[in-house]
PDB file of N, CA and C in Angstrom:
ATOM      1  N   UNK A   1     -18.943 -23.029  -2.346  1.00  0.00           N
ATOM      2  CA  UNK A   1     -17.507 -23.097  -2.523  1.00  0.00           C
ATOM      3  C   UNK A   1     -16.864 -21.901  -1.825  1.00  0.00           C
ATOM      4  N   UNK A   2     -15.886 -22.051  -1.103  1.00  0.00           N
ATOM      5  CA  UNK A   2     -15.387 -21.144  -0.120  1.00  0.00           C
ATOM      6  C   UNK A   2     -14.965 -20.357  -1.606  1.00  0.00           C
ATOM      7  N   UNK A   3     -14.049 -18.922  -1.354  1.00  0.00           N
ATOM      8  CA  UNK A   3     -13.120 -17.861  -1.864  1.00  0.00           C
ATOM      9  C   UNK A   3     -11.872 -17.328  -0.656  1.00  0.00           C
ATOM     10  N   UNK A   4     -11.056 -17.311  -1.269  1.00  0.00           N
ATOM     11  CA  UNK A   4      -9.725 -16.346  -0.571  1.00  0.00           C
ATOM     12  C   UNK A   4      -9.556 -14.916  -1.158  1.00  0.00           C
ATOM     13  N   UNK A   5     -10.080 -14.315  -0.377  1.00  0.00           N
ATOM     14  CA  UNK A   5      -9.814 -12.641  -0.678  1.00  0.00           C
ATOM     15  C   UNK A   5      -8.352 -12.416  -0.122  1.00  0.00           C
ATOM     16  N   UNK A   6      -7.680 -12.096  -1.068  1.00  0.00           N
ATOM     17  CA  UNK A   6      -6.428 -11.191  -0.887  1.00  0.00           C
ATOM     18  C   UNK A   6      -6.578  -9.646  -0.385  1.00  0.00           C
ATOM     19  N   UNK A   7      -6.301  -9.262   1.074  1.00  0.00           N
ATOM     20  CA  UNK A   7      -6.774  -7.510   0.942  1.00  0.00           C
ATOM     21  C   UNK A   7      -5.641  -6.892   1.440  1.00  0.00           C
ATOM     22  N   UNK A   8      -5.362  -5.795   1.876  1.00  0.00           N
ATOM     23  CA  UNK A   8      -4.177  -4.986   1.977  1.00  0.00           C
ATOM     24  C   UNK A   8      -4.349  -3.163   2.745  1.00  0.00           C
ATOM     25  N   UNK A   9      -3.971  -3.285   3.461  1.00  0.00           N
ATOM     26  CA  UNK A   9      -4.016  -2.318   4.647  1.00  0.00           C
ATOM     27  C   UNK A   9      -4.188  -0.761   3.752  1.00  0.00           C
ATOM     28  N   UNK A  10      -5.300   0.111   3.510  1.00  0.00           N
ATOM     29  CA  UNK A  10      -5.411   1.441   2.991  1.00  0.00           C
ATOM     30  C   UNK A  10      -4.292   2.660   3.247  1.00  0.00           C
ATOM     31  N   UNK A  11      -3.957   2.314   4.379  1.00  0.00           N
ATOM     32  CA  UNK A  11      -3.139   3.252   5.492  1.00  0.00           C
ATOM     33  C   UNK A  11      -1.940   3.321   4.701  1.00  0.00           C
ATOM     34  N   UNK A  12      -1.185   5.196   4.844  1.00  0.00           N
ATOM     35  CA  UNK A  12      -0.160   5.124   4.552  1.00  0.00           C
ATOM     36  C   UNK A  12       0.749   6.272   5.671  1.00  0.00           C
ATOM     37  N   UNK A  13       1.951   6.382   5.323  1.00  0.00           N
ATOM     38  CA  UNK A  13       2.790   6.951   6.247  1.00  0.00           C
ATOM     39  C   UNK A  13       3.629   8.063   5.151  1.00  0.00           C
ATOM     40  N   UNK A  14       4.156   8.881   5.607  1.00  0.00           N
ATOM     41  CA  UNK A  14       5.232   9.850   5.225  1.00  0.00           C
ATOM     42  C   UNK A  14       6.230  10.265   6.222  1.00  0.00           C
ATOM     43  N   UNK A  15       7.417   9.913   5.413  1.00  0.00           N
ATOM     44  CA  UNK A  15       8.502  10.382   5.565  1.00  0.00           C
ATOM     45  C   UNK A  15       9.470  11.140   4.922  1.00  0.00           C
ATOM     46  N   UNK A  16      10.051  12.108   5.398  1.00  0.00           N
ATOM     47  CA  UNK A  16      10.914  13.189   5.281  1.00  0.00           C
ATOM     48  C   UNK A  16      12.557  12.461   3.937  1.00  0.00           C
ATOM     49  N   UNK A  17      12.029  13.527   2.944  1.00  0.00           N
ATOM     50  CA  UNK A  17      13.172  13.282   2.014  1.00  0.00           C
ATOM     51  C   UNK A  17      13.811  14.585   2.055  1.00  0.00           C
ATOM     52  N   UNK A  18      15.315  14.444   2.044  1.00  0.00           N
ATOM     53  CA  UNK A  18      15.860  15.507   2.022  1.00  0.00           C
ATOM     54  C   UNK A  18      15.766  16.320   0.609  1.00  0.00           C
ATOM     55  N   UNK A  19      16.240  17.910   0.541  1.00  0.00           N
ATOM     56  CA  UNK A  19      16.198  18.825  -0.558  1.00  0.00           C
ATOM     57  C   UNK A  19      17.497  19.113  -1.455  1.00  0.00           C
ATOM     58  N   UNK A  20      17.464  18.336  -2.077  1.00  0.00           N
ATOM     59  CA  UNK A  20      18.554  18.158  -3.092  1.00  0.00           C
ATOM     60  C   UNK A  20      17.638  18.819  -4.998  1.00  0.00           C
ATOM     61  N   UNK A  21      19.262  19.280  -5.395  1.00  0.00           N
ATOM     62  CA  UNK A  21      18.741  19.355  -6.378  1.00  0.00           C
ATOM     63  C   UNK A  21      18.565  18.927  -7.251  1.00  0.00           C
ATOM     64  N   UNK A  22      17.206  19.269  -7.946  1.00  0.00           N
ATOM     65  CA  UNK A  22      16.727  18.441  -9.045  1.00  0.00           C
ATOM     66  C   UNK A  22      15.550  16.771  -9.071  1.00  0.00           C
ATOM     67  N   UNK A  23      14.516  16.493  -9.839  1.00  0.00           N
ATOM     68  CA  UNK A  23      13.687  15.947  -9.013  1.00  0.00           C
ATOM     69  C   UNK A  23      14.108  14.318  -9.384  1.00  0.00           C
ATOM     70  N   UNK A  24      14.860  14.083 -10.140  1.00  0.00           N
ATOM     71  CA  UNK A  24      15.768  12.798 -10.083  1.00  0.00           C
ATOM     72  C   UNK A  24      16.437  12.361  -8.654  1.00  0.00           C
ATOM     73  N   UNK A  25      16.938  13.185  -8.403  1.00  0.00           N
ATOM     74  CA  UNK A  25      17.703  12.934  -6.855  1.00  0.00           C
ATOM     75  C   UNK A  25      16.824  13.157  -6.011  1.00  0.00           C
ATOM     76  N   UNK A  26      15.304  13.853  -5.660  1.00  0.00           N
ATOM     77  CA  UNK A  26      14.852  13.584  -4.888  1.00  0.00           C
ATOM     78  C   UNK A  26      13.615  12.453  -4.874  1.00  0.00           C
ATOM     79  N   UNK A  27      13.623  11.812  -6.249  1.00  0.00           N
ATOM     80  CA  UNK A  27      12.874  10.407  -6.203  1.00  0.00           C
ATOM     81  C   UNK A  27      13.977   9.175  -5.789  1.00  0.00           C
ATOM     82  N   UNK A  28      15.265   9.770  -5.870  1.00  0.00           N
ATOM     83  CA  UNK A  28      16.104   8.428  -6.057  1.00  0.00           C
ATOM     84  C   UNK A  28      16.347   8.565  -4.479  1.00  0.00           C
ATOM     85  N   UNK A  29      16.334   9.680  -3.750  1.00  0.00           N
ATOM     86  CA  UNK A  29      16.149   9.336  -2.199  1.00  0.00           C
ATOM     87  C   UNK A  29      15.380   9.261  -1.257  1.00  0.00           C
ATOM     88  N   UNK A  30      14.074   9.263  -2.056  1.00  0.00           N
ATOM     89  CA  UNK A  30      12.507   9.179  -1.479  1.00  0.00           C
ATOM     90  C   UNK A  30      12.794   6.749  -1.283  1.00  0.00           C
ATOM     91  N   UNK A  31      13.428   6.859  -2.624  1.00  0.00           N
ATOM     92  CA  UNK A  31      13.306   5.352  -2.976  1.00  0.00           C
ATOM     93  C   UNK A  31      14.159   4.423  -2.178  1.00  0.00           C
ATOM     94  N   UNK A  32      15.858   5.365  -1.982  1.00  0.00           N
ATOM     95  CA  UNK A  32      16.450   5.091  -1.003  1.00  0.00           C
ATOM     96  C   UNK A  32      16.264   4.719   0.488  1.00  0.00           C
ATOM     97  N   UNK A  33      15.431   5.577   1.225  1.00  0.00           N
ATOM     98  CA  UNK A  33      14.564   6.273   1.951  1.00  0.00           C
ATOM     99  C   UNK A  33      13.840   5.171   2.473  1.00  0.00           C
ATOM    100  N   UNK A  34      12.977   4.584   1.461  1.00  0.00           N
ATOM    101  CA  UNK A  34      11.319   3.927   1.543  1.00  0.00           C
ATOM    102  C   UNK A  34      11.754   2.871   2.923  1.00  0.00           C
ATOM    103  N   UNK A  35      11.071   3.426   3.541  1.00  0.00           N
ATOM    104  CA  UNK A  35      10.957   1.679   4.808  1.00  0.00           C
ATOM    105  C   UNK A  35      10.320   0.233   3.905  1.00  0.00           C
ATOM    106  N   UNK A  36      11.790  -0.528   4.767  1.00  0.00           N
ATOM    107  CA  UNK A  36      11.369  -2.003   4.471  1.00  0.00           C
ATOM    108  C   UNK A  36       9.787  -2.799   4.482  1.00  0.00           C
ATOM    109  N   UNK A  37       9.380  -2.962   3.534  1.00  0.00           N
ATOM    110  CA  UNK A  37       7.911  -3.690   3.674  1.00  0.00           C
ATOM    111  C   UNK A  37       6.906  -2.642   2.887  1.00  0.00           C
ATOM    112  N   UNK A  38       7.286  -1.487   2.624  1.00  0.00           N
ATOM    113  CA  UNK A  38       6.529  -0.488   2.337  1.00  0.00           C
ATOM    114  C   UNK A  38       6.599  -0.563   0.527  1.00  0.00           C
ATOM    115  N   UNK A  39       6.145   0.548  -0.210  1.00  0.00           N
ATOM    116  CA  UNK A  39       6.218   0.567  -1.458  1.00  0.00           C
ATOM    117  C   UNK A  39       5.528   2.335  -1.576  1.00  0.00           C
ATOM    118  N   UNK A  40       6.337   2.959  -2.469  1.00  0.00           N
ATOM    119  CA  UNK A  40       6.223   4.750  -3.038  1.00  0.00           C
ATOM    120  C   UNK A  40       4.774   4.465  -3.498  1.00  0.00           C
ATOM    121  N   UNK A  41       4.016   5.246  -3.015  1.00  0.00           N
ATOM    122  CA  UNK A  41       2.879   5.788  -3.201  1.00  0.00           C
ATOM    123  C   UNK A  41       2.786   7.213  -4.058  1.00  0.00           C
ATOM    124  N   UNK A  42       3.515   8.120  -3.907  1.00  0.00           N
ATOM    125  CA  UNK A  42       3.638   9.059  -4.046  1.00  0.00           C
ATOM    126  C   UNK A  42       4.623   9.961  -3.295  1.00  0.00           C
ATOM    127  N   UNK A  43       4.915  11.694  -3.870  1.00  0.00           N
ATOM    128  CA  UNK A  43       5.980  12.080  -2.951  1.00  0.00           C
ATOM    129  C   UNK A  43       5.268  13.573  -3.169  1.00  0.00           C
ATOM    130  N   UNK A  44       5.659  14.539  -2.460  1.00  0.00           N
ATOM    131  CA  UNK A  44       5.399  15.856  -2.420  1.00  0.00           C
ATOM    132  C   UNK A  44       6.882  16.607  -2.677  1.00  0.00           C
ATOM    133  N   UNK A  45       6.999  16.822  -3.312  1.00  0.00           N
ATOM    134  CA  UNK A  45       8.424  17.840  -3.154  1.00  0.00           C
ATOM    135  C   UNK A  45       8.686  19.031  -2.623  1.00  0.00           C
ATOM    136  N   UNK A  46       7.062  19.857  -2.574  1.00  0.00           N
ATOM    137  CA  UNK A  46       6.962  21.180  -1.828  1.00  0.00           C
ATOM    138  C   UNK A  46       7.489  20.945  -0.433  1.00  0.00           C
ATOM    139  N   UNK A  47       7.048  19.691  -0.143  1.00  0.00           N
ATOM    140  CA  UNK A  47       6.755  19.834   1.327  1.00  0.00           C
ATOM    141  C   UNK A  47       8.104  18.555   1.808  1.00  0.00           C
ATOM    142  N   UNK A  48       8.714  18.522   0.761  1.00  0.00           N
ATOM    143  CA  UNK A  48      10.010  17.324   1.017  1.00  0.00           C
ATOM    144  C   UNK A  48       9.681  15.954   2.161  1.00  0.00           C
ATOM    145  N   UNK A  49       8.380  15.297   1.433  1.00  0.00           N
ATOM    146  CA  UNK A  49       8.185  13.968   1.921  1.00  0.00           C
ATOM    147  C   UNK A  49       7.262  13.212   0.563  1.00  0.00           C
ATOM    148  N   UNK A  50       7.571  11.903   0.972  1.00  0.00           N
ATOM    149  CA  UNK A  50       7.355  11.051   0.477  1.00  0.00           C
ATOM    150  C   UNK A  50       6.136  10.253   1.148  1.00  0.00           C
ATOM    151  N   UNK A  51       5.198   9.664   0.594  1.00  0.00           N
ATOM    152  CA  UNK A  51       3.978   8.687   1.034  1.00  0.00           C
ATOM    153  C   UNK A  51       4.011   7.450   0.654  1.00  0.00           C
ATOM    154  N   UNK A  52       3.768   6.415   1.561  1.00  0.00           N
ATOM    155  CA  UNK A  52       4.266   5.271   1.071  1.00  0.00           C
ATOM    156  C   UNK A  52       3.359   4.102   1.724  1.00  0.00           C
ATOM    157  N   UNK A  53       3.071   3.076   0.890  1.00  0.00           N
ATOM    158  CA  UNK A  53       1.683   1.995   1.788  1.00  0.00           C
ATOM    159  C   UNK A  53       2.814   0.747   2.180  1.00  0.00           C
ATOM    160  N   UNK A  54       2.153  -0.032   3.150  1.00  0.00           N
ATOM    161  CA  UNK A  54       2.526  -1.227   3.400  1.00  0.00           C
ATOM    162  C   UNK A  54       2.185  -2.346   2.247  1.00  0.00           C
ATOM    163  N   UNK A  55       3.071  -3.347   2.117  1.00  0.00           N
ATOM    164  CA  UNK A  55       3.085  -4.274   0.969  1.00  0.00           C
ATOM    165  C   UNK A  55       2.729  -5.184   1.631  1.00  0.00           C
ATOM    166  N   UNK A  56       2.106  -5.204   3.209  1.00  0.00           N
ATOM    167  CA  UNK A  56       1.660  -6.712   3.655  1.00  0.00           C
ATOM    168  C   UNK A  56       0.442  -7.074   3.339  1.00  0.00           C
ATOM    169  N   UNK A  57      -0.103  -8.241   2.748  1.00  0.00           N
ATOM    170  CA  UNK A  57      -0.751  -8.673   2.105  1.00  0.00           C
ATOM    171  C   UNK A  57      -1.579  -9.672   3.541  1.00  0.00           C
ATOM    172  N   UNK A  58      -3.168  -9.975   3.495  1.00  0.00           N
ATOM    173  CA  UNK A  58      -3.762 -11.042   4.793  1.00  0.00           C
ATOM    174  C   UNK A  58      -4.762 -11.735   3.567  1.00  0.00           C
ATOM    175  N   UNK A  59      -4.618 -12.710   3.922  1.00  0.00           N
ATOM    176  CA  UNK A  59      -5.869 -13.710   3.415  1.00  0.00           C
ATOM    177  C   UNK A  59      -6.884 -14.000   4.290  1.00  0.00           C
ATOM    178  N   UNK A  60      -8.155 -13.585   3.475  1.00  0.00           N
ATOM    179  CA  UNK A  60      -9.372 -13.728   4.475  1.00  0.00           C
ATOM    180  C   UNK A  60     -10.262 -15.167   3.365  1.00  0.00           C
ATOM    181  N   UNK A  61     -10.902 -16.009   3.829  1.00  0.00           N
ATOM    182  CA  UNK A  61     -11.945 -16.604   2.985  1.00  0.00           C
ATOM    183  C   UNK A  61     -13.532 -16.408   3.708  1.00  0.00           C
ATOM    184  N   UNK A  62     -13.865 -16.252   2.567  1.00  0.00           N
ATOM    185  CA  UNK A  62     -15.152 -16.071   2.703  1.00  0.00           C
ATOM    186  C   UNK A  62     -16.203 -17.257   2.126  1.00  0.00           C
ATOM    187  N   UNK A  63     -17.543 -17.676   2.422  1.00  0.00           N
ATOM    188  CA  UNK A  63     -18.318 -18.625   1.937  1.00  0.00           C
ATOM    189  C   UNK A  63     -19.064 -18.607   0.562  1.00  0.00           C
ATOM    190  N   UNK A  64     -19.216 -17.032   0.168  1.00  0.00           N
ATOM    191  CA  UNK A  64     -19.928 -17.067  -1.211  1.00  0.00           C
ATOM    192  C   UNK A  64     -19.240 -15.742  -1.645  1.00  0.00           C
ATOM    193  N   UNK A  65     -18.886 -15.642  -3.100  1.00  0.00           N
ATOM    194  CA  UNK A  65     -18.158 -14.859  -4.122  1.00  0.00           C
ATOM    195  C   UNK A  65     -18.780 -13.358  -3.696  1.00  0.00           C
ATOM    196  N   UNK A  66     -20.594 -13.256  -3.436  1.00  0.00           N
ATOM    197  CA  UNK A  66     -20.655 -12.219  -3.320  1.00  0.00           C
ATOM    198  C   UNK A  66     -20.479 -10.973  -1.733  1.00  0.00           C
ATOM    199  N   UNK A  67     -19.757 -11.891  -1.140  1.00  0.00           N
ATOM    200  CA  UNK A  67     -18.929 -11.374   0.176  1.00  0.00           C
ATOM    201  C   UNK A  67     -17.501 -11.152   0.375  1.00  0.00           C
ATOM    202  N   UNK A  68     -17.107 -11.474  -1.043  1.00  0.00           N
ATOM    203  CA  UNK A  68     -15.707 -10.667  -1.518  1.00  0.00           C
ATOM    204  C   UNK A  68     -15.675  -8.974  -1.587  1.00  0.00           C
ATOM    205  N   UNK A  69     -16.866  -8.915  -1.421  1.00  0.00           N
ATOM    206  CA  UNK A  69     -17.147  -6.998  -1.640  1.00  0.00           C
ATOM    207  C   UNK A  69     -17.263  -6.789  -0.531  1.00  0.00           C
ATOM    208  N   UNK A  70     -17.363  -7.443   0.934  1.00  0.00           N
ATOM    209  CA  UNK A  70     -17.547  -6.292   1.820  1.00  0.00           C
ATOM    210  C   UNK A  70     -16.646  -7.391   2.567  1.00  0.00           C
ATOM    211  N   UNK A  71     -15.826  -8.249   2.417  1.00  0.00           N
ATOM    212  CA  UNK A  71     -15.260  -8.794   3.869  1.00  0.00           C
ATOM    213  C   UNK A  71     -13.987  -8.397   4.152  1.00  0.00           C
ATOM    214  N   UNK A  72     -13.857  -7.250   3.617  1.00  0.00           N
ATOM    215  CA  UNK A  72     -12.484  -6.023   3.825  1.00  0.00           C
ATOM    216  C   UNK A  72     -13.242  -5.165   5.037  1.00  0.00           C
ATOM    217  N   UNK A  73     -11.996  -5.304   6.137  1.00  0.00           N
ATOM    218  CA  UNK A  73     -12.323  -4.531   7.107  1.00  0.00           C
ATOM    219  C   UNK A  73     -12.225  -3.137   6.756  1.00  0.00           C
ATOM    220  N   UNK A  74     -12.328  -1.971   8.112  1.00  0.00           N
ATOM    221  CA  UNK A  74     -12.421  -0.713   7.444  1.00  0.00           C
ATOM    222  C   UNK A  74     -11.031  -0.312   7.563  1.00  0.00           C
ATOM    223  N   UNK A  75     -10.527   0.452   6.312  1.00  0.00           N
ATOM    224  CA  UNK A  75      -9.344   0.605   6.448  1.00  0.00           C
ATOM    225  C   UNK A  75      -8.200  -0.514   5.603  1.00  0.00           C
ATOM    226  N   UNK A  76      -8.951  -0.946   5.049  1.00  0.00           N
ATOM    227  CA  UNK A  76      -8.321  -2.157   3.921  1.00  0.00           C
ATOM    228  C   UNK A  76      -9.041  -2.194   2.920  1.00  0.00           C
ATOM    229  N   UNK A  77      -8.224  -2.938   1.786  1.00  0.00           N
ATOM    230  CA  UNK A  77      -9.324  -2.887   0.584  1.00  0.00           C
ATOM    231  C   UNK A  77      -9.006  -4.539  -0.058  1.00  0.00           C
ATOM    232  N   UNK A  78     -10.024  -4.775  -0.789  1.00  0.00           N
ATOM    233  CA  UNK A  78      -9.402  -6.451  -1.583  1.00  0.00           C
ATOM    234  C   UNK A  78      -8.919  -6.399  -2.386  1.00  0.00           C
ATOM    235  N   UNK A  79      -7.735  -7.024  -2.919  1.00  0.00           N
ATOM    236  CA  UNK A  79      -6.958  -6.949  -3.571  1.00  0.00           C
ATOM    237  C   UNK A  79      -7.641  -8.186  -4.715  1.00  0.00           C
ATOM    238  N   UNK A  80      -7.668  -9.531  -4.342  1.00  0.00           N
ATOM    239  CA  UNK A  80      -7.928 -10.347  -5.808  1.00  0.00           C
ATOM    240  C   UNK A  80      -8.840 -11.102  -4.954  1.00  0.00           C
ATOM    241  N   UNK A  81      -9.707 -12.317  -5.657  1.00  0.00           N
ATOM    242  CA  UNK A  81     -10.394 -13.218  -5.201  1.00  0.00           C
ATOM    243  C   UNK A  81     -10.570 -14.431  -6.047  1.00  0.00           C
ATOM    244  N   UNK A  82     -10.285 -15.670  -5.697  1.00  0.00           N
ATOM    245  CA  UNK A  82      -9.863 -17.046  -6.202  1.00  0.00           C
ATOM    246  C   UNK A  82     -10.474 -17.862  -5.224  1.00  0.00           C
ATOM    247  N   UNK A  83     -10.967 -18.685  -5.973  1.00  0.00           N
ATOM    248  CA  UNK A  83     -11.050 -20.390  -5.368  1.00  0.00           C
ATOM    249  C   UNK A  83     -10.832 -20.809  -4.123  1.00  0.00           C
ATOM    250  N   UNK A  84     -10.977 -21.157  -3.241  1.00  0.00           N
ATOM    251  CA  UNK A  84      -9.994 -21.625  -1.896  1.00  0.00           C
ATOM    252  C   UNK A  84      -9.837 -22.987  -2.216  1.00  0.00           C
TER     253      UNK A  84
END
């Protein structure tokens, strides 16, 4: 029975939040901020940036359940695995 691995790109990016005060306003413009497609990973405030992953999602299928563990390329990870 085939499987559909859901996996999702490891890689992330940072970008520059400005220094405002107080750390409410600098999550609410890290969030402002976030590039389209992306999602807050995390933020640094020392260093006034924000880290953030891609939300694009690839479907891979594979032939047997126990090749859901490695049919993530490098640099991606699997997200779920179901039925095809």
């Amino acid at each position: 029975m085939p499987y559909t691995v859901m996996i999702r790109s490891t890689a992330t990016i940072e970008f520059d939040v400005p220094d405002r005060d107080g750390l409410d306003y600098f999550l609410e413009d890290a969030a402002r901020l976030l590039p389209e497609g992306y999602e807050l990973v995390d933020t640094d405030r020392k260093r006034f940036v924000a880290i953030a992953r891609s939300t694009e999602t690839k479907a891979v299928t594979v032939e047997r359940i126990e090749d859901a563990y490695t049919c993530a390329p490098e640099g991606w990870q699997a997200l779920s695995v179901r039925p095809a």
